[in-house]
Protein backbone atom coordinates (compact mmCIF):
# COMPACT_ATOMS: atom_id res chain seq x y z
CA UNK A 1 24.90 -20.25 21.83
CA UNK A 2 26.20 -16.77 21.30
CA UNK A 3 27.22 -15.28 24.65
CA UNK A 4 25.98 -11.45 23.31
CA UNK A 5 23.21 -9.38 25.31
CA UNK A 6 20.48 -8.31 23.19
CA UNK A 7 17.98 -5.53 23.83
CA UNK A 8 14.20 -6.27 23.02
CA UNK A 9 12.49 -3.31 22.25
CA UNK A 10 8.55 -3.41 22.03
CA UNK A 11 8.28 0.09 19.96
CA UNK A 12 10.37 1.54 16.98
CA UNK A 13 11.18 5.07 15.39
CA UNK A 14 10.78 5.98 12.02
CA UNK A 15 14.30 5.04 11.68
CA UNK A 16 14.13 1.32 12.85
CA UNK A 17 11.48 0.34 10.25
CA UNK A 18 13.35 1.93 7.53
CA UNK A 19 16.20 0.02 8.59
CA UNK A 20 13.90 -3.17 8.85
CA UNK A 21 12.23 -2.57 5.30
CA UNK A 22 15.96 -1.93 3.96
CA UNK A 23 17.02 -5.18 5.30
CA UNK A 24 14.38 -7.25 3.70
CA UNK A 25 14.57 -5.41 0.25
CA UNK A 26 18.32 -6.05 0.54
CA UNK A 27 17.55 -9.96 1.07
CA UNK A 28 14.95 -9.96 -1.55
CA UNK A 29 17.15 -8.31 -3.87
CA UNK A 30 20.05 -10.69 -3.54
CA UNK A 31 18.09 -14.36 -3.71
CA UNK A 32 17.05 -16.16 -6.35
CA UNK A 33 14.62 -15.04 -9.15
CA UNK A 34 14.67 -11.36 -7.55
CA UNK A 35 18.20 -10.86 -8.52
CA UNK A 36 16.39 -9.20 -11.94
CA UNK A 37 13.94 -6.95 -10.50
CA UNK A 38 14.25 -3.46 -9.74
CA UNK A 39 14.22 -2.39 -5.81
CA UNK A 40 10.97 -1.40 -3.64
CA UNK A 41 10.01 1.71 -4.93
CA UNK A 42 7.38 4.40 -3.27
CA UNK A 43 5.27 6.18 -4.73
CA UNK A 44 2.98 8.53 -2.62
CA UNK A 45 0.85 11.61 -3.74
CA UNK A 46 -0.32 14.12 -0.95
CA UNK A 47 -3.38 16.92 -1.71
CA UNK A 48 -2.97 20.04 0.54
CA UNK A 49 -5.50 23.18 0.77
CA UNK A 50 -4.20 27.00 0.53
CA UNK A 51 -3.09 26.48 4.37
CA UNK A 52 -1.20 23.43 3.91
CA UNK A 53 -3.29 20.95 5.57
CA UNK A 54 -3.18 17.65 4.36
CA UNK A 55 -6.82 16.69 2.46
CA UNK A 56 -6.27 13.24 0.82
CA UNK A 57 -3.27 10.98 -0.11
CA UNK A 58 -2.27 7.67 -1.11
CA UNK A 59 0.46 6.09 -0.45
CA UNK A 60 1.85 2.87 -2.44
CA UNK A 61 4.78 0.84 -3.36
CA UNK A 62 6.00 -1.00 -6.49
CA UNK A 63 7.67 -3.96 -6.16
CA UNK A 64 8.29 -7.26 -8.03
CA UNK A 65 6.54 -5.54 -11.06
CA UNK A 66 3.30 -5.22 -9.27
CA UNK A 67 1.32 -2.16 -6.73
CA UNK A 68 0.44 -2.20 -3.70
CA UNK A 69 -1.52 0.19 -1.93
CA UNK A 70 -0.95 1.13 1.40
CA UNK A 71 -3.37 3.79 2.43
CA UNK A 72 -5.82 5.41 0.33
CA UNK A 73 -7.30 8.64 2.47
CA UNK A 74 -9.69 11.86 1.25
CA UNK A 75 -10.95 13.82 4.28
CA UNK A 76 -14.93 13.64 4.20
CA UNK A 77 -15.73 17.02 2.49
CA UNK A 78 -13.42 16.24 -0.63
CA UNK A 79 -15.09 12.74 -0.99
CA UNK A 80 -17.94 14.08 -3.00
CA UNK A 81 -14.99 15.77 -5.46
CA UNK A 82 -13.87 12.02 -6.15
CA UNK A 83 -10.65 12.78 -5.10
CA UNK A 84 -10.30 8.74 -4.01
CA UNK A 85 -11.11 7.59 -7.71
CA UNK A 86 -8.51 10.80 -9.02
CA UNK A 87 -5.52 9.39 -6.95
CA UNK A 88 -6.15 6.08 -7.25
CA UNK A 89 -6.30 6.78 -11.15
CA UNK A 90 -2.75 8.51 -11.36
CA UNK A 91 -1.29 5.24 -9.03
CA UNK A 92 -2.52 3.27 -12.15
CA UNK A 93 -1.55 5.47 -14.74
CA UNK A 94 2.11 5.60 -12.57
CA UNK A 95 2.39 1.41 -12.05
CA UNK A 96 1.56 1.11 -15.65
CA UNK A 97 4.20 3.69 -16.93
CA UNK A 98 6.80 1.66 -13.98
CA UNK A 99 5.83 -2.36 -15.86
CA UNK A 100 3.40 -3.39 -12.80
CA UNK A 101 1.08 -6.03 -14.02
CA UNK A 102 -1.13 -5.41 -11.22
CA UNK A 103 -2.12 -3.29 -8.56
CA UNK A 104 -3.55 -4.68 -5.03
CA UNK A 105 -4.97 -3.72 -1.86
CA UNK A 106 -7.16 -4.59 0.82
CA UNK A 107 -9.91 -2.93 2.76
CA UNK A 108 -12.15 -3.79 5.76
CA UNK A 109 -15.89 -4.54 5.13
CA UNK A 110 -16.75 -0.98 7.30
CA UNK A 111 -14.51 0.92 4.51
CA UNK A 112 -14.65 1.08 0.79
CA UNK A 113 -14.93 -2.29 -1.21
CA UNK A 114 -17.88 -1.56 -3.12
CA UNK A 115 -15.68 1.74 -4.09
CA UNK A 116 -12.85 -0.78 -5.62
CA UNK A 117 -15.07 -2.80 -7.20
CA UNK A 118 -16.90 -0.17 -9.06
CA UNK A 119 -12.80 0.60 -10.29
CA UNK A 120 -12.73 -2.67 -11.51
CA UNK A 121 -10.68 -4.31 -8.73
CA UNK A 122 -11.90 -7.68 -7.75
CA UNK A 123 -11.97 -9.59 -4.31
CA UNK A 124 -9.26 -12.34 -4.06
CA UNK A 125 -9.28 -13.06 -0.24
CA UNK A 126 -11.40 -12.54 2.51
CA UNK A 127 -10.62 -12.89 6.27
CA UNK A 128 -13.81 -12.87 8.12
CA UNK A 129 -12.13 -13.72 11.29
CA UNK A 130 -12.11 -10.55 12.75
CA UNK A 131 -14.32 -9.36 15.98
CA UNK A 132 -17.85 -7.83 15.49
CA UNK A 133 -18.62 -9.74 12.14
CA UNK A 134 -15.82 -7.23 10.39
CA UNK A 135 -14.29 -8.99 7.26
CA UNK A 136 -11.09 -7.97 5.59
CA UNK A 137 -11.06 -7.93 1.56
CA UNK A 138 -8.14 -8.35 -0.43
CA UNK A 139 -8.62 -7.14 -4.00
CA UNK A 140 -6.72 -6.84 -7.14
CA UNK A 141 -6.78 -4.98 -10.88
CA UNK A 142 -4.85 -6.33 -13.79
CA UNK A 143 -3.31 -3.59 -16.20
């Protein structure tokens, strides 16, 4: 056993989990049958009003020729605009111009699956494990 002192640290800047997510691209990157894909990439889109202030964004990342997305936000009075189905529909239009095969995401059963499935994304896995009857869906759309 190693005679060094570590430091446990129970909360982390901005910083520390880009140095985390680094780390485990690096790994990826260097093992195996990842040696021939390109890096983690991220690719985020942000809608702002006339004063700056953020009204919807999504936030994703491509990796192992697939999408993930993150976060998929529109502030309630641009919902009726269909800003969700306008981002979500240039994240597409990006992971098919980047080779993704697919794109996925989850959502809890208080959010917006019946949103995802009307874009053609398709339930996966469920965890219905959660308190107060709350599920989590995972869902995915070929391209």
């Amino acid at each position: 056993m190693s005679n060094t002192n570590y430091e446990i640290a129970f909360e982390c800047s901005n910083e520390d989990v880009e140095f985390l997510w680094k780390g485990i691209v690096e790994y990826n990157t260097t093992v195996g049958p990842l040696l021939n894909y390109p890096k983690y990439e991220p690719f985020r889109i942000v809608v702002r009003d006339e004063h700056n202030a953020i009204k919807a964004g999504i936030l994703t990342k491509i990796y192992l020729k697939s999408m993930y997305v993150e976060l998929l936000w529109v502030s309630p009075e641009m919902r009726k605009e269909r800003f969700g189905t306008k981002l979500l529909t240039m994240a597409e239009e990006y992971a098919k111009k980047s080779a993704c095969t697919f794109i996925a995401l989850d959502t809890f059963s208080f959010q917006a699956l019946g949103f995802y499935e009307k874009l053609n994304y398709s339930v996966f896995a469920e965890l219905d494990d959660y308190p107060d009857g709350i599920k989590r869906y995972y869902l995915k759309k070929k391209l």
